[in-house]
Protein backbone atom coordinates (compact mmCIF):
# COMPACT_ATOMS: atom_id res chain seq x y z
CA UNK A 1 74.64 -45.61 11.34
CA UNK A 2 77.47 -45.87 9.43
CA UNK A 3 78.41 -46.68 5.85
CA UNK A 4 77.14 -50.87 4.62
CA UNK A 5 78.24 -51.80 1.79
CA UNK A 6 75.75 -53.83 -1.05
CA UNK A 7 77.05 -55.61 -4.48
CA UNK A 8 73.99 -55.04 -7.33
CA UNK A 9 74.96 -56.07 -10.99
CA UNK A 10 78.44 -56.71 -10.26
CA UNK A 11 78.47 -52.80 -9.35
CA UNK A 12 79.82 -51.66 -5.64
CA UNK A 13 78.04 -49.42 -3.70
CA UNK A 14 77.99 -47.70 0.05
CA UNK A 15 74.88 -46.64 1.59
CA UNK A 16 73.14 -44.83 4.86
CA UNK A 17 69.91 -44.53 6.20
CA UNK A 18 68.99 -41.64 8.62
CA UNK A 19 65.26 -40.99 10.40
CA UNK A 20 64.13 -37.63 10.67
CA UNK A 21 60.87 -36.13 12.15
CA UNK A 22 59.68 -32.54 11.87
CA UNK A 23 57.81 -31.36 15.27
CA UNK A 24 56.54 -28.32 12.85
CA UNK A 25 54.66 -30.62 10.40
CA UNK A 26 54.48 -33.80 12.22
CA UNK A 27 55.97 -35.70 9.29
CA UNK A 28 58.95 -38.20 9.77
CA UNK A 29 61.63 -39.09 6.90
CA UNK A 30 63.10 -41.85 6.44
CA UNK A 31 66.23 -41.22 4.17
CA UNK A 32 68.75 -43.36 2.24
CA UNK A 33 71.52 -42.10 0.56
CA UNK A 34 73.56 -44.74 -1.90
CA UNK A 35 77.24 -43.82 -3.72
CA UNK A 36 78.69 -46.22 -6.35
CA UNK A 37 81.85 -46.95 -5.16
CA UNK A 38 84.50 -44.24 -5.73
CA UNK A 39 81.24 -41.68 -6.83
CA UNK A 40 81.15 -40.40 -3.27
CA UNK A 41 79.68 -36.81 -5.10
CA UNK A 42 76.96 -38.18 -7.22
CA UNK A 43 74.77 -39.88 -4.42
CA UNK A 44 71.30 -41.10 -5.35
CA UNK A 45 68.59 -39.53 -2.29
CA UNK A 46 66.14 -41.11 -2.03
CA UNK A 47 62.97 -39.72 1.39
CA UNK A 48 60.12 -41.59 2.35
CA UNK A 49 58.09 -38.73 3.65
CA UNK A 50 55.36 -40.95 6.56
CA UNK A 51 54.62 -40.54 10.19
CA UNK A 52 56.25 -41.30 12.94
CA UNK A 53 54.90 -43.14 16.09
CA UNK A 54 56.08 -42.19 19.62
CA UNK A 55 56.80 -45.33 21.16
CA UNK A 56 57.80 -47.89 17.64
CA UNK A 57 59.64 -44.78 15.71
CA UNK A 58 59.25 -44.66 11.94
CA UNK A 59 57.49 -47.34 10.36
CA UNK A 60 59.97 -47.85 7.66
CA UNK A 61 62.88 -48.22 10.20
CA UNK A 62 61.02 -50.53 12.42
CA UNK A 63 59.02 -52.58 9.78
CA UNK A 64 55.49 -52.45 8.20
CA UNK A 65 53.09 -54.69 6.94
CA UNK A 66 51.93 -53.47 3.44
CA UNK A 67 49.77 -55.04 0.71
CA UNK A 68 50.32 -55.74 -2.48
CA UNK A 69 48.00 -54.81 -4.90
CA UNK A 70 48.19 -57.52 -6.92
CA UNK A 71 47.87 -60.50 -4.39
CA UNK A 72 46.66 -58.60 -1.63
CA UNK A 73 49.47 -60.76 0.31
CA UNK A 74 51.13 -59.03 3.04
CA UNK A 75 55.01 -58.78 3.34
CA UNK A 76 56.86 -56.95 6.94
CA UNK A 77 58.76 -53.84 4.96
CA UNK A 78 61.95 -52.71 7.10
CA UNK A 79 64.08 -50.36 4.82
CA UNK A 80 67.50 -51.36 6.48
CA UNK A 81 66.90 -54.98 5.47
CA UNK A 82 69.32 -54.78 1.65
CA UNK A 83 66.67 -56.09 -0.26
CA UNK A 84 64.69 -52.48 -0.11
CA UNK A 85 68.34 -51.00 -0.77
CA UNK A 86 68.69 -53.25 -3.78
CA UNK A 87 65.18 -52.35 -5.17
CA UNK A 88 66.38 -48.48 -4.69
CA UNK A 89 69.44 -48.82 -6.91
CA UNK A 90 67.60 -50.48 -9.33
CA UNK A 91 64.81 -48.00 -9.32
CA UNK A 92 67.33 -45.24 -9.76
CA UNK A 93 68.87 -46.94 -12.35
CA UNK A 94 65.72 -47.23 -14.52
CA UNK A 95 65.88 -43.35 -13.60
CA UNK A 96 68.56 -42.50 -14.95
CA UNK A 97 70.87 -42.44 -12.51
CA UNK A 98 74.38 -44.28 -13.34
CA UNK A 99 76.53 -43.24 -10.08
CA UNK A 100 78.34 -40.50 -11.67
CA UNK A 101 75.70 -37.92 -12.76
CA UNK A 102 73.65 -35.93 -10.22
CA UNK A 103 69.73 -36.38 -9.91
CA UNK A 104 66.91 -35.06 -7.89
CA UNK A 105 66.09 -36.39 -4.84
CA UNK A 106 63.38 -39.62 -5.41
CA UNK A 107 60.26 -39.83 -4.06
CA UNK A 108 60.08 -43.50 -1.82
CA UNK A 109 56.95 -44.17 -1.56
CA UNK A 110 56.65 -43.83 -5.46
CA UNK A 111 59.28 -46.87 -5.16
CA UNK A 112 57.12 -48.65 -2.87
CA UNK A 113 54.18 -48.32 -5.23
CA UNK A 114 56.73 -49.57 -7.89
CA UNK A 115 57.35 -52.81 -6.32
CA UNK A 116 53.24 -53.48 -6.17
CA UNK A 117 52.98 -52.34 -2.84
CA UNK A 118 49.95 -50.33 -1.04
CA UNK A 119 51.67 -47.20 0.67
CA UNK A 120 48.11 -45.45 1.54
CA UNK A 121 48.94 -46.47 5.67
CA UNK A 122 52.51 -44.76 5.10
CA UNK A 123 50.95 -41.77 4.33
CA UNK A 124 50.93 -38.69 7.24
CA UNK A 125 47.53 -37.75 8.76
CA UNK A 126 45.62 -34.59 8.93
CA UNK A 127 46.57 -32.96 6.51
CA UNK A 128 49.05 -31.79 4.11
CA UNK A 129 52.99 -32.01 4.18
CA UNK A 130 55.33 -30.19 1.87
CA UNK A 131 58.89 -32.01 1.46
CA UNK A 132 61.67 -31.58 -1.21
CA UNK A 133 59.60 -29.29 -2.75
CA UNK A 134 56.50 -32.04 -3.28
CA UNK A 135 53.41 -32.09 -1.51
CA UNK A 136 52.34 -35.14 0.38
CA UNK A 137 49.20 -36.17 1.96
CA UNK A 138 49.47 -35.92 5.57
């Protein structure tokens, strides 16, 4: 997929979104990169570390139903829709990223959880997975 481009708080910014899946753990990744425009260097990462399903794909690509914790009302997730890419800048601008400074690579479902939502049915089976350096349960 090539570059979209989104408009958050009058800022410009590019993004991407690539699926991944790892036949050695089982895990799939679902990863969005975002520049401010002209920032091409200073990307924020953000990986949603889940599992994959043969036929649908990644559940994050395709769409989910998650709860949220509050209202225990369900809402269809799909991370390509560019309210989910919205949420992300904003997250990573609470984190201290501006667009022009470098930061670690975010943890998604920790952005999920941030917006209220359940992520315990994202999360990969059997197991343990080790991504970016953090362990997930698998």
């Amino acid at each position: 997929m090539g570059l979209r481009k989104i408009t958050v708080e009058e800022n410009v910014y590019w993004y991407k979104s690539v699926t991944k899946y790892a036949l050695d753990t089982e895990a799939a990744t679902f990863e969005i990169t975002i520049f401010l425009e002209g920032h091409k260097q200073t990307p924020l990462k953000i990986s949603f570390v889940t599992w994959e399903d043969l036929y649908a794909g990644n559940p994050l690509n395709t769409g989910v139903v998650l709860t949220r914790v509050s209202d225990k009302e369900t809402e269809s997730v799909n991370l390509n829709r560019p309210k989910y890419i919205r949420e992300c800048i904003l997250y990573g601008l609470k984190k201290a990223w501006n667009g022009g400074n470098k930061v670690a690579v975010m943890d998604g479902l920790e952005i999920l959880k941030s917006l209220g939502y359940d992520v315990s049915c994202l999360c990969p089976k059997d197991g343990l997975v080790v991504a970016h350096g953090k362990e997930y349960l698998k």
